[in-house]
N, C-alpha and C. Protein backbone atom coordinates (compact mmCIF):
# COMPACT_ATOMS: atom_id res chain seq x y z
N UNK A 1 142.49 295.30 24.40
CA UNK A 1 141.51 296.03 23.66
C UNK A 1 140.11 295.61 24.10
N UNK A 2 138.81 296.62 24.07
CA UNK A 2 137.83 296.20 24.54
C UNK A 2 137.25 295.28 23.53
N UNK A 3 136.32 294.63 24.43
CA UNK A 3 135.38 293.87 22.91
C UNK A 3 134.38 295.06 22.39
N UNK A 4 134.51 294.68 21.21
CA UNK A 4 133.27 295.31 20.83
C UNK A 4 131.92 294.48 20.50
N UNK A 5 131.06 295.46 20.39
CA UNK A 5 129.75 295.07 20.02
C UNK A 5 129.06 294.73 18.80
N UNK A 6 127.85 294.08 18.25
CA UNK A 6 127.32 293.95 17.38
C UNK A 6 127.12 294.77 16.52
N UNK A 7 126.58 295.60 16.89
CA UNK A 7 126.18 296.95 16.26
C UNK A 7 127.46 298.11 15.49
N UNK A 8 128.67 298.36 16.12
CA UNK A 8 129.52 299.00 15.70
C UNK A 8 130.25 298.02 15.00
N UNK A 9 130.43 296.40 14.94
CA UNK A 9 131.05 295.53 14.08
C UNK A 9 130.07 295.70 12.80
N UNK A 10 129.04 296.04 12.84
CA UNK A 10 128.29 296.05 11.24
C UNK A 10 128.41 296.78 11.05
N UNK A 11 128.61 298.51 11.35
CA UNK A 11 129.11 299.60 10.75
C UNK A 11 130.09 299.85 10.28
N UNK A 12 131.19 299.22 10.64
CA UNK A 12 132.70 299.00 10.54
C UNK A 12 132.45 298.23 8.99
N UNK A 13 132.00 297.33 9.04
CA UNK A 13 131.60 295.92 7.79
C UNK A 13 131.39 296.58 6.44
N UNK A 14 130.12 297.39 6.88
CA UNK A 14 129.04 298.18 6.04
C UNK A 14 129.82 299.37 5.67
N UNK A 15 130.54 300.10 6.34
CA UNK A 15 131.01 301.97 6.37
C UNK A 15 131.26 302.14 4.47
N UNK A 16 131.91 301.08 4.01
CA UNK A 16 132.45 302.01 2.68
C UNK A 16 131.20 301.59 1.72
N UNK A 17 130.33 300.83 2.19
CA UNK A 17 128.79 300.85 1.11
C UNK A 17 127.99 302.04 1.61
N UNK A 18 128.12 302.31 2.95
CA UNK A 18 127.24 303.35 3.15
C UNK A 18 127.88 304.76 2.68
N UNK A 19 129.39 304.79 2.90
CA UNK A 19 129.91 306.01 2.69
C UNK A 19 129.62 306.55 1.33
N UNK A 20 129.57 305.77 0.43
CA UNK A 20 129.70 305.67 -1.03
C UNK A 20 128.05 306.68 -1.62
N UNK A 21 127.28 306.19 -0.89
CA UNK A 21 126.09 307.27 -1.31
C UNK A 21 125.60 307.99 -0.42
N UNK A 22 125.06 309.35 -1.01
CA UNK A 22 124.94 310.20 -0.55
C UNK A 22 123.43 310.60 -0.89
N UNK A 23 122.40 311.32 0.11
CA UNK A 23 121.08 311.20 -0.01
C UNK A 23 120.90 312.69 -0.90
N UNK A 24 119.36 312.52 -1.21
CA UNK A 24 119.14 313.41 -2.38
C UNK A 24 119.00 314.77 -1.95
N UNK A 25 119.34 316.05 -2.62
CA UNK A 25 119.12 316.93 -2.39
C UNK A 25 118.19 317.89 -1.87
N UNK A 26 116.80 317.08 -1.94
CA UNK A 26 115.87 317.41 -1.44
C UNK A 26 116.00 317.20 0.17
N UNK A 27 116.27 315.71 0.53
CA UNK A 27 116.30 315.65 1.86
C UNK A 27 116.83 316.47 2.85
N UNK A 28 117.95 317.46 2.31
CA UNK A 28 118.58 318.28 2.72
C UNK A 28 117.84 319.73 3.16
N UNK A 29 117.03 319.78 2.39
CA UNK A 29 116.53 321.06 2.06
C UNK A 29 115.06 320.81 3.05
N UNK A 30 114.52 319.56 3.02
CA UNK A 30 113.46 319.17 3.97
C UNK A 30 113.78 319.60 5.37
N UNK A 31 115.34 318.63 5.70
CA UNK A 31 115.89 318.74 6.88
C UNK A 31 116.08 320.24 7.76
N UNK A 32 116.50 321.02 6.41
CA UNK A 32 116.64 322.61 7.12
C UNK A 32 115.62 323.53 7.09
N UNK A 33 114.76 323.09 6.49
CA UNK A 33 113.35 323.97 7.26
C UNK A 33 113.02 323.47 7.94
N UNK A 34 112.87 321.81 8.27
CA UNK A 34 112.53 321.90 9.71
C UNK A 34 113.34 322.19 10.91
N UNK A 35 114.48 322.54 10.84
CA UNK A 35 115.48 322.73 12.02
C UNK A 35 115.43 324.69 12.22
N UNK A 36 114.73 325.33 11.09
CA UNK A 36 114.72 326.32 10.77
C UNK A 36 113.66 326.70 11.45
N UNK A 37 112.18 325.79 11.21
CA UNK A 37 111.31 326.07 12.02
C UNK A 37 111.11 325.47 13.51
N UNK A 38 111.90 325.02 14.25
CA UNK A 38 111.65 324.25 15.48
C UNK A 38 112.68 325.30 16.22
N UNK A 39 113.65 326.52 15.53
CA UNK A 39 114.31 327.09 16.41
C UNK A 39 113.46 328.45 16.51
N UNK A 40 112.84 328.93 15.31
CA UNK A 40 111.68 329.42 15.75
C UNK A 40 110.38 329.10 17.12
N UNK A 41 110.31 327.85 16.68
CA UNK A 41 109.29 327.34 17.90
C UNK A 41 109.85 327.53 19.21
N UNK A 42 111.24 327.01 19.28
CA UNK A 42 111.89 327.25 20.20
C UNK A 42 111.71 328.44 20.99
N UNK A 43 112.17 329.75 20.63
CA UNK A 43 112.47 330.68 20.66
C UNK A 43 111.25 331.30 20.75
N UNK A 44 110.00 330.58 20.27
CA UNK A 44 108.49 331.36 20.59
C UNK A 44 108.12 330.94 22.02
N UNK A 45 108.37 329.92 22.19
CA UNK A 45 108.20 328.72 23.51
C UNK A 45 108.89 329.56 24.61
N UNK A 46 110.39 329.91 24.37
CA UNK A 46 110.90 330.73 25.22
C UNK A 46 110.03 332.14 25.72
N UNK A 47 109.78 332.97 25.00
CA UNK A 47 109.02 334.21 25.29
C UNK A 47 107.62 333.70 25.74
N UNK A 48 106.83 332.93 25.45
CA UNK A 48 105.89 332.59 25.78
C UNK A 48 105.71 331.92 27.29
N UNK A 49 107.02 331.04 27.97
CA UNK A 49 106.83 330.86 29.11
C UNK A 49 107.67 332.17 29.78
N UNK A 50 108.34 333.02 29.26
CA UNK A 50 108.45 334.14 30.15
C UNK A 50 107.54 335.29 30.35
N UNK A 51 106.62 335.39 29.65
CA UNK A 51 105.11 336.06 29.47
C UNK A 51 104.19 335.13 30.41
N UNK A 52 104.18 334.36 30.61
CA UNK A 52 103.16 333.58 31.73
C UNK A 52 104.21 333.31 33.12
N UNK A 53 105.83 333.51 33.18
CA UNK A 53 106.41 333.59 34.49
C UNK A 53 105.78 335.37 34.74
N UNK A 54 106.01 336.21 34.09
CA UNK A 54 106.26 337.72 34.41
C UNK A 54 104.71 337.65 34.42
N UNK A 55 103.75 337.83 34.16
CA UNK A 55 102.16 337.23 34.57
C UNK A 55 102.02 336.59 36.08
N UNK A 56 102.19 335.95 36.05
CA UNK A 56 102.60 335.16 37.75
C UNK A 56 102.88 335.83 38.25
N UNK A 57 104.21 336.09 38.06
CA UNK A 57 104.76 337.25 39.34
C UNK A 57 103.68 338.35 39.34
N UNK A 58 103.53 339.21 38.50
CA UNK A 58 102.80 340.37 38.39
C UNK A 58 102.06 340.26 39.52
N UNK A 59 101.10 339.38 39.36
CA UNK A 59 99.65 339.05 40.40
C UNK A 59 100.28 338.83 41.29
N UNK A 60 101.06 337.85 41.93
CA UNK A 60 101.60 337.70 43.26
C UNK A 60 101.79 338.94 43.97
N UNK A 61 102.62 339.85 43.19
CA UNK A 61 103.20 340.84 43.73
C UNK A 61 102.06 341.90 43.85
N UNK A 62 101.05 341.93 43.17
CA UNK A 62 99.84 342.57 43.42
C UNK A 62 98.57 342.33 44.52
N UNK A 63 98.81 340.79 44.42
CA UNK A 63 97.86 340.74 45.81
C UNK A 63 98.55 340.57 47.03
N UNK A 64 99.76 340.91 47.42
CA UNK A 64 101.04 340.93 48.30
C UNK A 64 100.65 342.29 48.69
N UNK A 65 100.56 343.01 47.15
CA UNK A 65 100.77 345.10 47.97
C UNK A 65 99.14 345.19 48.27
N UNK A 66 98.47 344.61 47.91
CA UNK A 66 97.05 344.70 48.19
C UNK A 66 96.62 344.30 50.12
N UNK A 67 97.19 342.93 50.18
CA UNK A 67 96.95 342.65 51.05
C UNK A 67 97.95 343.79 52.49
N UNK A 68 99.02 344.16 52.10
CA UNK A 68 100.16 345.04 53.12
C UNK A 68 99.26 346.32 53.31
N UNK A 69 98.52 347.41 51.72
CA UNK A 69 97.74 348.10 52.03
C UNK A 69 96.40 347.40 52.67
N UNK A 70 95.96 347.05 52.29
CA UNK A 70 94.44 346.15 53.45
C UNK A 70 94.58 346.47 54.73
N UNK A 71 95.96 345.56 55.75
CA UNK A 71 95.97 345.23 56.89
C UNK A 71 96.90 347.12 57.35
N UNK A 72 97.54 347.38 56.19
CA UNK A 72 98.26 349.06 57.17
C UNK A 72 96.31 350.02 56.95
N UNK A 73 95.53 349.93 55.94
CA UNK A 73 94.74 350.68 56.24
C UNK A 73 93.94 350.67 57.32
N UNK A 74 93.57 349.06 57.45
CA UNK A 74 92.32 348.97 58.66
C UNK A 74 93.43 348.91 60.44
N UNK A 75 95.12 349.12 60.25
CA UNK A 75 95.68 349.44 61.50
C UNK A 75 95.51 350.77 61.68
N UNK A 76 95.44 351.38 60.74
CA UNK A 76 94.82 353.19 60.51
C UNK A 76 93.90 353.60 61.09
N UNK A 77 92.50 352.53 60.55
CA UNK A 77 91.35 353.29 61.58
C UNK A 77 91.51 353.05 62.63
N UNK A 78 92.48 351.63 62.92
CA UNK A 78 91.45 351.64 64.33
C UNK A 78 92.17 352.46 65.19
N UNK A 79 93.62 352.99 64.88
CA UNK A 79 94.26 353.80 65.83
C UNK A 79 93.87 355.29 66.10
N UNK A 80 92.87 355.41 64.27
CA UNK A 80 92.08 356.61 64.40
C UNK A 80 90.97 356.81 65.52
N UNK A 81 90.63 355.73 65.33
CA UNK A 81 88.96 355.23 66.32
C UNK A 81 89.56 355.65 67.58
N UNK A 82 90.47 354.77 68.09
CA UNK A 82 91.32 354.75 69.45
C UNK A 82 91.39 356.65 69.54
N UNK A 83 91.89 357.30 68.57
CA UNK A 83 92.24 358.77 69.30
C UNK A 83 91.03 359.33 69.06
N UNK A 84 89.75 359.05 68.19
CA UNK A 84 88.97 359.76 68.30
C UNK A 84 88.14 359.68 69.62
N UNK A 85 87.99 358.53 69.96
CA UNK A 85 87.48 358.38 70.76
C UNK A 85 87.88 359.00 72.22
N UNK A 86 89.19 359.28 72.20
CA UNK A 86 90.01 359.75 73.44
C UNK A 86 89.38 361.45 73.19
N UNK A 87 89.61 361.93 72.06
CA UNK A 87 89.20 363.28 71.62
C UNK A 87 87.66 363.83 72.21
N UNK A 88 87.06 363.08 71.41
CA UNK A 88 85.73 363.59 71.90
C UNK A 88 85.03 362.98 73.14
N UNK A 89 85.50 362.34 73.98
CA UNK A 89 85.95 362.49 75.52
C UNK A 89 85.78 363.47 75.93
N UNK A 90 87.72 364.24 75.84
CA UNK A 90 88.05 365.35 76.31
C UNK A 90 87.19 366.26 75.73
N UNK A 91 86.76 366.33 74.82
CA UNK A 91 85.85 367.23 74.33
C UNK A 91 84.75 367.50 74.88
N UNK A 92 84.14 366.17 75.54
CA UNK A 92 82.61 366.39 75.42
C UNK A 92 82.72 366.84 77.05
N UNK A 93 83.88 366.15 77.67
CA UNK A 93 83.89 366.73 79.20
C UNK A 93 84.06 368.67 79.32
N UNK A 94 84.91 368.77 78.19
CA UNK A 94 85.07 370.32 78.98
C UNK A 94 83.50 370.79 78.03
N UNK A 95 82.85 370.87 77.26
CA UNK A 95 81.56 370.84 76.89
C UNK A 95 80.68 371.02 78.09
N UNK A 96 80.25 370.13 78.86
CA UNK A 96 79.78 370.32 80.05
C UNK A 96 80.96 370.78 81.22
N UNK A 97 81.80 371.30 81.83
CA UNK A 97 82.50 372.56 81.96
C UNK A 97 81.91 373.68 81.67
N UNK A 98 82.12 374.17 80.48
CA UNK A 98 82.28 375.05 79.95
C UNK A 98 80.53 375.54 79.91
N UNK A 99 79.64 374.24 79.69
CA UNK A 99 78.13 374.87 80.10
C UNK A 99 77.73 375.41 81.44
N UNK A 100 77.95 374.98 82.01
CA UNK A 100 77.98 375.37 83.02
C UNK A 100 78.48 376.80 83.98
N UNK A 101 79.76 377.35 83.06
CA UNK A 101 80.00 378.86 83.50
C UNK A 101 79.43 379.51 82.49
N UNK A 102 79.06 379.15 81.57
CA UNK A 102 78.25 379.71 80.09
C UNK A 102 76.86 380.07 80.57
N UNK A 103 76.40 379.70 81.70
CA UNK A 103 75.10 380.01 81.81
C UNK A 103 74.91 381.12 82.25
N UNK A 104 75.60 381.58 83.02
CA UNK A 104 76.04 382.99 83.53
C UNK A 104 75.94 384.36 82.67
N UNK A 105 76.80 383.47 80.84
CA UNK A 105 76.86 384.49 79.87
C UNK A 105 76.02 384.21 78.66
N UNK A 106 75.24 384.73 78.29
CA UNK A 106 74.62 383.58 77.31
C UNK A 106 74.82 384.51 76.05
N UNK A 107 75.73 386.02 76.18
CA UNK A 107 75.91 386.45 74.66
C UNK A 107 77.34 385.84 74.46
N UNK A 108 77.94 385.91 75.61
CA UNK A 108 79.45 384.82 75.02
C UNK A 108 79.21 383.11 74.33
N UNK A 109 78.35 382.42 75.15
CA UNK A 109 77.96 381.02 74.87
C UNK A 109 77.40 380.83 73.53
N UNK A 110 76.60 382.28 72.92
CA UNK A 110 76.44 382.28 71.94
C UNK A 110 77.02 382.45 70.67
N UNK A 111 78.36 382.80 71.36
CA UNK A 111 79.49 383.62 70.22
C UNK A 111 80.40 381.71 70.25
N UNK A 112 80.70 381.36 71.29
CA UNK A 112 81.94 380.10 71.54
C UNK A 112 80.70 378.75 70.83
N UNK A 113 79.38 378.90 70.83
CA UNK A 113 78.89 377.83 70.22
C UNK A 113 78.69 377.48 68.62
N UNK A 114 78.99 378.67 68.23
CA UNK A 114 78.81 379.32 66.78
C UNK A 114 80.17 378.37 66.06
N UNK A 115 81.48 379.09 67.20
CA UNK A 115 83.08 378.50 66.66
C UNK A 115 83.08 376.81 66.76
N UNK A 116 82.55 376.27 67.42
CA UNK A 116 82.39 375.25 67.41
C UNK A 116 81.88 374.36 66.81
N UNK A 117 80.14 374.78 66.35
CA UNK A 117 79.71 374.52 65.47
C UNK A 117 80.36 374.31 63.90
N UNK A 118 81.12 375.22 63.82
CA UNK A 118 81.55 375.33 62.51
C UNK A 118 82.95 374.56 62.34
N UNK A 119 83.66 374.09 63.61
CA UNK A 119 84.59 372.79 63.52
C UNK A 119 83.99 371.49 63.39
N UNK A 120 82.80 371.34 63.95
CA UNK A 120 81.87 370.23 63.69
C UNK A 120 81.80 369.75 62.82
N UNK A 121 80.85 370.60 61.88
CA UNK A 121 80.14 370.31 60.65
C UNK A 121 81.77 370.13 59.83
N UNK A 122 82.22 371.08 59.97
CA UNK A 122 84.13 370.40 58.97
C UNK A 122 84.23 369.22 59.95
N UNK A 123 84.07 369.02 60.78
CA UNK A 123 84.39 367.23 60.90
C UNK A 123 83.96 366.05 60.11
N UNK A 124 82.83 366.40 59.86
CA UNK A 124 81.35 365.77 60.22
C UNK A 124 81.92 365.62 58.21
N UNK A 125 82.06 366.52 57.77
CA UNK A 125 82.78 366.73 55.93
C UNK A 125 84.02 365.94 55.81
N UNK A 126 84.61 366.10 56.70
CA UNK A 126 85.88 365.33 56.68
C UNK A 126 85.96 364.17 57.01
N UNK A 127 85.18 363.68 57.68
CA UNK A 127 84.88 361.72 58.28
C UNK A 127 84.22 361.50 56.78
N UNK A 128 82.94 361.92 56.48
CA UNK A 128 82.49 361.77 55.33
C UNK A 128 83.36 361.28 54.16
N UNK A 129 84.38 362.34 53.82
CA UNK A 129 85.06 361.95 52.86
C UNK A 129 86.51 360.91 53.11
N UNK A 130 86.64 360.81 54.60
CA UNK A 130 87.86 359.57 54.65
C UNK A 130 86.80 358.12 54.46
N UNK A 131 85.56 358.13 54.61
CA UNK A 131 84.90 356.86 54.72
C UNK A 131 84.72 356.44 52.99
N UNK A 132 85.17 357.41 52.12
CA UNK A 132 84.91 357.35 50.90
C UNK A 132 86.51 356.83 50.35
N UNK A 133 87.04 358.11 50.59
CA UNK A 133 88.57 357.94 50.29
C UNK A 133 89.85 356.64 51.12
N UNK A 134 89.62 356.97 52.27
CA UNK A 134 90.34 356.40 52.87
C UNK A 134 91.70 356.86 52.82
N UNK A 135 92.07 358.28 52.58
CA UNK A 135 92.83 359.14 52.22
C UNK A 135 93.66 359.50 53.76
N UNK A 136 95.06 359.09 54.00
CA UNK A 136 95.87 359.65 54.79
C UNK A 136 95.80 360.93 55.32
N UNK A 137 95.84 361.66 54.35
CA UNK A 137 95.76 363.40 54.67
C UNK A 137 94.46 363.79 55.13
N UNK A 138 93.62 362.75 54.55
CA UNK A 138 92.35 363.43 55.40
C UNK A 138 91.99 362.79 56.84
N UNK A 139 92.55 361.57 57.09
CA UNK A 139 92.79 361.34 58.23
C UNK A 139 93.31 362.01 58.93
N UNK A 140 94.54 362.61 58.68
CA UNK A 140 95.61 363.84 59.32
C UNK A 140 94.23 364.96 59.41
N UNK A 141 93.43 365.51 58.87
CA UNK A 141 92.94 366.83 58.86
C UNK A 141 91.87 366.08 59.87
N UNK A 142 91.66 365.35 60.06
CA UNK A 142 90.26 364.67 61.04
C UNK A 142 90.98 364.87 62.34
N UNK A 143 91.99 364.70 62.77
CA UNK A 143 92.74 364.79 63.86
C UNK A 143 93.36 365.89 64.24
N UNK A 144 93.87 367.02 63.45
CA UNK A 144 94.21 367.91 63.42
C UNK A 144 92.71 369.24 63.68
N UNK A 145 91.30 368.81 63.29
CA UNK A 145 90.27 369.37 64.14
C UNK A 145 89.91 368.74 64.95
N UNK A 146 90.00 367.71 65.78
CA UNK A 146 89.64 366.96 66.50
C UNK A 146 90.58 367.84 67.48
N UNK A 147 92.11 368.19 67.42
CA UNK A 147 92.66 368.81 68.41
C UNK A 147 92.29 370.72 68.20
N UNK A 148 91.70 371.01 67.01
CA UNK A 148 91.65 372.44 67.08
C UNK A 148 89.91 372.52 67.94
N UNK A 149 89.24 371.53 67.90
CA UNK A 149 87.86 371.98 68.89
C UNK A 149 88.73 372.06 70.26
N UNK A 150 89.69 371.44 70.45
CA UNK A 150 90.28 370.65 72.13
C UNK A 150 90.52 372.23 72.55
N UNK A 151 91.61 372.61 71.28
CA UNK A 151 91.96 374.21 71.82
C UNK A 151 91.35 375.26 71.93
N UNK A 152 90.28 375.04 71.08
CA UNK A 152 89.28 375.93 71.34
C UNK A 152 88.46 376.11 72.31
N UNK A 153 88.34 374.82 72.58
CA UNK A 153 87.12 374.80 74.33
C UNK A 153 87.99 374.85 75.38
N UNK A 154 89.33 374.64 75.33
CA UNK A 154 90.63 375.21 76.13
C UNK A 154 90.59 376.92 76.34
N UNK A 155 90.03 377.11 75.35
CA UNK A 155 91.04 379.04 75.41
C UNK A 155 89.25 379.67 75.45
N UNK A 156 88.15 378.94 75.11
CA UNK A 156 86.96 379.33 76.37
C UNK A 156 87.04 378.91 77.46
N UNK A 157 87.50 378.51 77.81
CA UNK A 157 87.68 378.01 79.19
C UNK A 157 88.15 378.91 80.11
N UNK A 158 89.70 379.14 79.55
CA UNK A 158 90.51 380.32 79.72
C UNK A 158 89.75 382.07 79.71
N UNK A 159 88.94 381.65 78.83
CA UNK A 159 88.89 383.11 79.00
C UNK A 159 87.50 383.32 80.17
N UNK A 160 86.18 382.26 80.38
CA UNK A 160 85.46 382.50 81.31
C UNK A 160 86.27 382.42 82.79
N UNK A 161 87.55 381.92 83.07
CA UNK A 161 87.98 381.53 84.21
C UNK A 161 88.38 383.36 84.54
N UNK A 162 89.06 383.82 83.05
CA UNK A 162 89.43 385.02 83.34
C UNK A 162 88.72 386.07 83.84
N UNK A 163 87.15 386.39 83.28
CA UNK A 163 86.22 386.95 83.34
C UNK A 163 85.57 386.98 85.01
N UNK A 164 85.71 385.58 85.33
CA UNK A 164 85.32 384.80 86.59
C UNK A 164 86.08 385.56 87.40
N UNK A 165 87.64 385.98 87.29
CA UNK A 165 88.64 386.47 87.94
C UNK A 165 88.57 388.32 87.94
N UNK A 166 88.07 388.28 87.12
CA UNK A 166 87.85 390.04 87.05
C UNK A 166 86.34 390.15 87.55
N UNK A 167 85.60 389.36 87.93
CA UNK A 167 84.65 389.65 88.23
C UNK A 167 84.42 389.91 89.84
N UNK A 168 85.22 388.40 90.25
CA UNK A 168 86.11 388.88 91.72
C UNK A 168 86.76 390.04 92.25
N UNK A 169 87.37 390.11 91.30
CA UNK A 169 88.32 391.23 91.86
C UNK A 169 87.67 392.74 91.67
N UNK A 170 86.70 392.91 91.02
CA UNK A 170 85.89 394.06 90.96
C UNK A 170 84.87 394.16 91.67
N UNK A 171 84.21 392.81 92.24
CA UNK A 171 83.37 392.76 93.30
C UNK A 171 83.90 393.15 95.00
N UNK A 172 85.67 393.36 94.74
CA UNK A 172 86.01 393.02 95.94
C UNK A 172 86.27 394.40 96.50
């Protein structure tokens, strides 16, 4: 058998003096409101650190989508920059082209500078409002006239080359 100890040999000693009374009714009643209110506390403690975990996360996860939009918007312009820049290039080359057999006609040059003009200034509205917005679709519509001036100084092109060609052939 093990030895025992000091402490459980005086309980053993003591058990039927202690068993014998029993504490007052009040103590009882002390005891269970406070066990009444600490499972409350409990249970407030609980919601309260899951209101400051779900807080945490929140923000994390907010300056996470903040920062993913940040770095996809400014990969946006610059790939915008990159084609605009390729655009009004090609643009500005057939521009001088296109002045150049234009001098010949100056009621046509006056009619093809008009159409142009008026893709411009809608550019010129549409950069305006992506520098505000920063709006996808209006990026799409910035590029989408950026290629309708291209076709347009394409199909003048086309048509002085044509003119050029009937002019030949009637001279001949």
């Amino acid at each position: 058998m093990m030895k025992r100890d000091r402490f459980e040999e005086f309980i053993i000693e003591k058990r039927s003096a202690l068993d014998s009374q029993t504490p007052p009714e009040s103590s009882w009643s002390a005891i269970e409101q406070r066990l009444a209110g600490s499972a409350k506390t409990s249970y407030l403690r609980y919601w309260q650190a899951a209101a400051v975990l779900f807080f945490v996360v929140s923000i994390g996860l907010l300056i996470k989508s903040y920062q993913v939009d940040e770095y996809t918007g400014s990969s946006l312009v610059q790939e915008f920059t990159t084609t605009e820049e390729y655009y009004i290039n090609v643009i500005e080359d057939q521009q001088g082209l296109l002045t150049t057999y234009l001098q010949e006609y100056p009621d046509l040059a006056k009619d093809f500078k008009g159409d142009l003009e008026d893709l411009s200034l809608n550019y010129k509205n549409l950069k305006a409002d992506f520098e505000v917005t920063g709006d996808t679709q209006v990026l799409n519509a910035l590029i989408q006239n950026l290629q309708l001036q291209q076709d347009l100084l394409n199909n003048q092109l086309k048509v002085i080359i044509l003119i050029e060609k009937e002019n030949e052939n009637v001279s001949i």
